[in-house]
Protein backbone atom coordinates (compact mmCIF):
# COMPACT_ATOMS: atom_id res chain seq x y z
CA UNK A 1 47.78 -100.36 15.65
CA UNK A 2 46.38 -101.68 12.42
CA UNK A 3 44.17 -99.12 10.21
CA UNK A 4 43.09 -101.93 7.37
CA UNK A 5 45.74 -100.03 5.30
CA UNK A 6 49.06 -101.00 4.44
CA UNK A 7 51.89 -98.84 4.44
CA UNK A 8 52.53 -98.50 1.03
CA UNK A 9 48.75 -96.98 0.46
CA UNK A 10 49.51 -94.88 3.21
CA UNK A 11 53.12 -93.59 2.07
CA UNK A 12 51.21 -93.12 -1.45
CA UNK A 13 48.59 -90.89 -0.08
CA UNK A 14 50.85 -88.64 1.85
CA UNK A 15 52.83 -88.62 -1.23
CA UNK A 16 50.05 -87.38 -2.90
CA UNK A 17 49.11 -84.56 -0.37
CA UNK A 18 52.61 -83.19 -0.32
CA UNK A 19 52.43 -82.96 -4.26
CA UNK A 20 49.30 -80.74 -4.10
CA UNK A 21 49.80 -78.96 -0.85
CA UNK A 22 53.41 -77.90 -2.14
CA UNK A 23 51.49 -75.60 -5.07
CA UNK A 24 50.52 -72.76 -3.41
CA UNK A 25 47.45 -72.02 -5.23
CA UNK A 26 46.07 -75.20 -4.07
CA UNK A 27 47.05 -74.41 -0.73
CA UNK A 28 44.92 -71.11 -0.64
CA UNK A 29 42.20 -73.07 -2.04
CA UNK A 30 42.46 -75.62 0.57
CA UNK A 31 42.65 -73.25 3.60
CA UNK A 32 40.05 -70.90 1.88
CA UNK A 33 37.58 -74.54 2.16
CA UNK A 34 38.35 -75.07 5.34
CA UNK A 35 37.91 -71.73 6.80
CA UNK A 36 34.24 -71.25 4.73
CA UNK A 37 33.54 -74.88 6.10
CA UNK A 38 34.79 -73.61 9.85
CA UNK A 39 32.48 -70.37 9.11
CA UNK A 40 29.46 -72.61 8.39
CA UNK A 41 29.45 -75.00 10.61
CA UNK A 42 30.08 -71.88 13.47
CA UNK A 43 28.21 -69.57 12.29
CA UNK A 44 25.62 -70.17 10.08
CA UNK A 45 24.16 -73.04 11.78
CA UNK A 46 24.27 -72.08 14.91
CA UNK A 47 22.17 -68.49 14.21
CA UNK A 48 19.93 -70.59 11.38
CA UNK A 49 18.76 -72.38 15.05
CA UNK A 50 18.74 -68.93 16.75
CA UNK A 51 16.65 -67.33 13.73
CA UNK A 52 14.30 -70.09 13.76
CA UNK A 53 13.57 -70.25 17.77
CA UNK A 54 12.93 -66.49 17.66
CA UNK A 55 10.76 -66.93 14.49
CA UNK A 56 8.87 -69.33 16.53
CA UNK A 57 8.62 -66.97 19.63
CA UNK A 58 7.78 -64.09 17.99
CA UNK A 59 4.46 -66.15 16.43
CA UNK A 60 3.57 -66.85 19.78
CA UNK A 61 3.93 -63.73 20.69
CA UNK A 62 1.94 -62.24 18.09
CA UNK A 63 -0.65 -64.81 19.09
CA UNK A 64 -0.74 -63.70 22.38
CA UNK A 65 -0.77 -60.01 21.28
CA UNK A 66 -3.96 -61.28 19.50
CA UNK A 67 -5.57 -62.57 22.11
CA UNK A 68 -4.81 -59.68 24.18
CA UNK A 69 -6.33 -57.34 21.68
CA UNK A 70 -9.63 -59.38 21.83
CA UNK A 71 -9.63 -59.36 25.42
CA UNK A 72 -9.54 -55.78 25.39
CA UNK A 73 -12.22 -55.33 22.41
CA UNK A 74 -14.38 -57.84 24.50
CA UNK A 75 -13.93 -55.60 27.36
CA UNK A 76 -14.76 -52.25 25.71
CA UNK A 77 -17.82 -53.87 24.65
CA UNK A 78 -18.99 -55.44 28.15
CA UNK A 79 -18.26 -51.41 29.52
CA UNK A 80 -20.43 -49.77 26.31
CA UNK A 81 -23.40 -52.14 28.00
CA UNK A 82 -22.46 -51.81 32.41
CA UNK A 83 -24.54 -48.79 32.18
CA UNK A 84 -27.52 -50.55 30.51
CA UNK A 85 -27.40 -52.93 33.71
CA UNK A 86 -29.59 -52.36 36.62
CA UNK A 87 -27.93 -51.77 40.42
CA UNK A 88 -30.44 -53.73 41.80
CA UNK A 89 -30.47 -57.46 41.60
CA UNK A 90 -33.80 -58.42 42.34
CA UNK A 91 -37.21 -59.36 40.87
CA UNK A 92 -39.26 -56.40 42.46
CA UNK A 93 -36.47 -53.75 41.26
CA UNK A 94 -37.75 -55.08 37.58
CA UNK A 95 -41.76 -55.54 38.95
CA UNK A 96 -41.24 -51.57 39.60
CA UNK A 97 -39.61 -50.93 36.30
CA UNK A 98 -42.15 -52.43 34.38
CA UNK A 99 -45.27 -50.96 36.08
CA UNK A 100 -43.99 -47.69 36.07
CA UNK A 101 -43.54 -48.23 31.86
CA UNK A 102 -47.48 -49.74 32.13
CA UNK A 103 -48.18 -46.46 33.82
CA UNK A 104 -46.18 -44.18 31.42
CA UNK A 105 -48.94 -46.12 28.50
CA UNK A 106 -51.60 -46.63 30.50
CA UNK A 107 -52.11 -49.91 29.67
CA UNK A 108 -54.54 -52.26 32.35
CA UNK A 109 -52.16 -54.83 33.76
CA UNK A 110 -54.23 -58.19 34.21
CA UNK A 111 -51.92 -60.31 35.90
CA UNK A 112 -48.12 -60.16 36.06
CA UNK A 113 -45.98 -63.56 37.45
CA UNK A 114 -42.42 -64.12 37.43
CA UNK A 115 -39.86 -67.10 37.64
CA UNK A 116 -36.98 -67.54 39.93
CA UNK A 117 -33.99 -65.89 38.36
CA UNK A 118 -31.22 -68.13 36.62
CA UNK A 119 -27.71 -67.30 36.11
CA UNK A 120 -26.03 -66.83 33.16
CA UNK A 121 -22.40 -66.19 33.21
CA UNK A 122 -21.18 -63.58 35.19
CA UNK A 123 -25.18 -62.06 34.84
CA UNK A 124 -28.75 -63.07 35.91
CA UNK A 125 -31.91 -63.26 34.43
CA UNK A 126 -35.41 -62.16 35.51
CA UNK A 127 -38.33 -63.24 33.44
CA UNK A 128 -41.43 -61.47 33.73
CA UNK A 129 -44.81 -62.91 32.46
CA UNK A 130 -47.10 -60.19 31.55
CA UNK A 131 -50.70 -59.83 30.83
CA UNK A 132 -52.28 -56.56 29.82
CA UNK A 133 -55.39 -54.61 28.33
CA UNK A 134 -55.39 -51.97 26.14
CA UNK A 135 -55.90 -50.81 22.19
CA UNK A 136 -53.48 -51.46 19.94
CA UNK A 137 -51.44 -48.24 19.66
CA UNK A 138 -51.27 -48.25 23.26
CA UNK A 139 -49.51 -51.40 23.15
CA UNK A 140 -47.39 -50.44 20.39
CA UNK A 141 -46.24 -47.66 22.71
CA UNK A 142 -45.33 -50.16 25.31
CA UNK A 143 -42.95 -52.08 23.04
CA UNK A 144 -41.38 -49.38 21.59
CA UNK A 145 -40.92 -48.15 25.14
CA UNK A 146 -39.10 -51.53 25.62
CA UNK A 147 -37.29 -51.41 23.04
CA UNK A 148 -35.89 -48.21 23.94
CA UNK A 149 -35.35 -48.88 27.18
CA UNK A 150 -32.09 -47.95 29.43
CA UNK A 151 -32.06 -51.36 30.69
CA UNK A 152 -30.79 -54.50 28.83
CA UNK A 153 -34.08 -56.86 28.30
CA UNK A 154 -35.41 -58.81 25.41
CA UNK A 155 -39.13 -59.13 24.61
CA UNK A 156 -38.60 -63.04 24.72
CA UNK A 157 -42.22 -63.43 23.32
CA UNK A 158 -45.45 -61.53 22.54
CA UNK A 159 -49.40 -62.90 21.87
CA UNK A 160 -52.18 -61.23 21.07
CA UNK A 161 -55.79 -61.68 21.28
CA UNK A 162 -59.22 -59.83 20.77
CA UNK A 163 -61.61 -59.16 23.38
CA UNK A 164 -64.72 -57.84 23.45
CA UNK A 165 -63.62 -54.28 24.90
CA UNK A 166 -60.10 -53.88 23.24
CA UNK A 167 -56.99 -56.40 23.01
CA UNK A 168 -54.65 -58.55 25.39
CA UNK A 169 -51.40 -58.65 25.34
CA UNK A 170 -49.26 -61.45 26.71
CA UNK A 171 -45.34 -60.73 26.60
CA UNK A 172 -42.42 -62.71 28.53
CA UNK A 173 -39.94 -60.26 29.22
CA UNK A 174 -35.88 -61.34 29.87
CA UNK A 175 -34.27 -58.58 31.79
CA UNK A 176 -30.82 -59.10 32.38
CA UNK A 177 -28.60 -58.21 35.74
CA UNK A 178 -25.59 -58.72 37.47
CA UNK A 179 -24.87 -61.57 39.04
CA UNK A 180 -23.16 -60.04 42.30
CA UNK A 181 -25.12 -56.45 42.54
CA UNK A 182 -26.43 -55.30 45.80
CA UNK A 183 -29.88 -54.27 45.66
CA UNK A 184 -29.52 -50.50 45.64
């Protein structure tokens, strides 16, 4: 079998190796080479690989851990408002609400409508139109009566005008329920 070399290249190299291999210090230094060489190559790259897929894991995992955290903040936070959320699902649960905070004022309700509720997310909306009569701190009672309510609502708008005997109010209330509640 033909290498490209001829033999007297090849009888001059191994020449040459038996020179240096016959010092001994150059034979330490040789097997020293080859065993740090050996050490890297099974060793060191293998756990650089290993270091840098669990490098890469444990990111993930600290994402994850993130994301879990939020969950749980956004959880905490849905709980702090459950209360705030009426059993009752309907319209007329909210109707009821309302008059009995018109009563609480004594404000003169004029004429009170409502729109079909609309889902949002895992909740519903009711949206009450309201019309009422009164002076202006009893109105001013009414909001902040709304505004300190134990239900979760939003005073979406509010309009006033004069009248001859006192003011009107129109508000559009947003009252907010769950989605899947039973009427209680």
């Amino acid at each position: 079998m033909e290498l490209g070399l001829d033999k007297e290249k090849i009888e001059q190299y191994k020449a040459l190796a038996l020179k240096h291999l016959s010092n001994p210090r150059k034979l330490r230094l040789l097997v020293i080479s080859v065993l740090v060489l050996a050490i890297v190559a099974g060793v060191h790259v293998p756990f650089t690989h290993w270091i840098g897929r669990n490098r890469a894991l444990a990111a993930e995992k600290k994402r994850c851990l993130g994301t879990i955290r939020d969950v749980e903040a956004l959880r905490q936070e849905v709980d702090s408002y459950r209360g705030r959320l009426p059993a009752g699902a309907d319209t007329n649960d909210w109707v009821q609400y309302v008059l009995a905070g018109l009563r609480q004022v004594r404000l003169r309700l004029r004429d009170m409508s409502s729109k079909p509720p609309q889902t949002v997310g895992p909740y519903r909306t009711v949206t009450l139109s309201i019309d009422v009569e009164g002076t202006y701190p009893e109105m001013k009672r009414f909001v902040e009566w709304l505004e300190q309510s134990d239900r979760l609502l939003r005073v979406d708008s509010v309009r006033l005008a004069k009248q001859s005997n006192g003011l009107l109010m129109r508000l559009v209330l947003l009252g907010v329920v769950r989605k899947n509640a039973k009427p209680a």
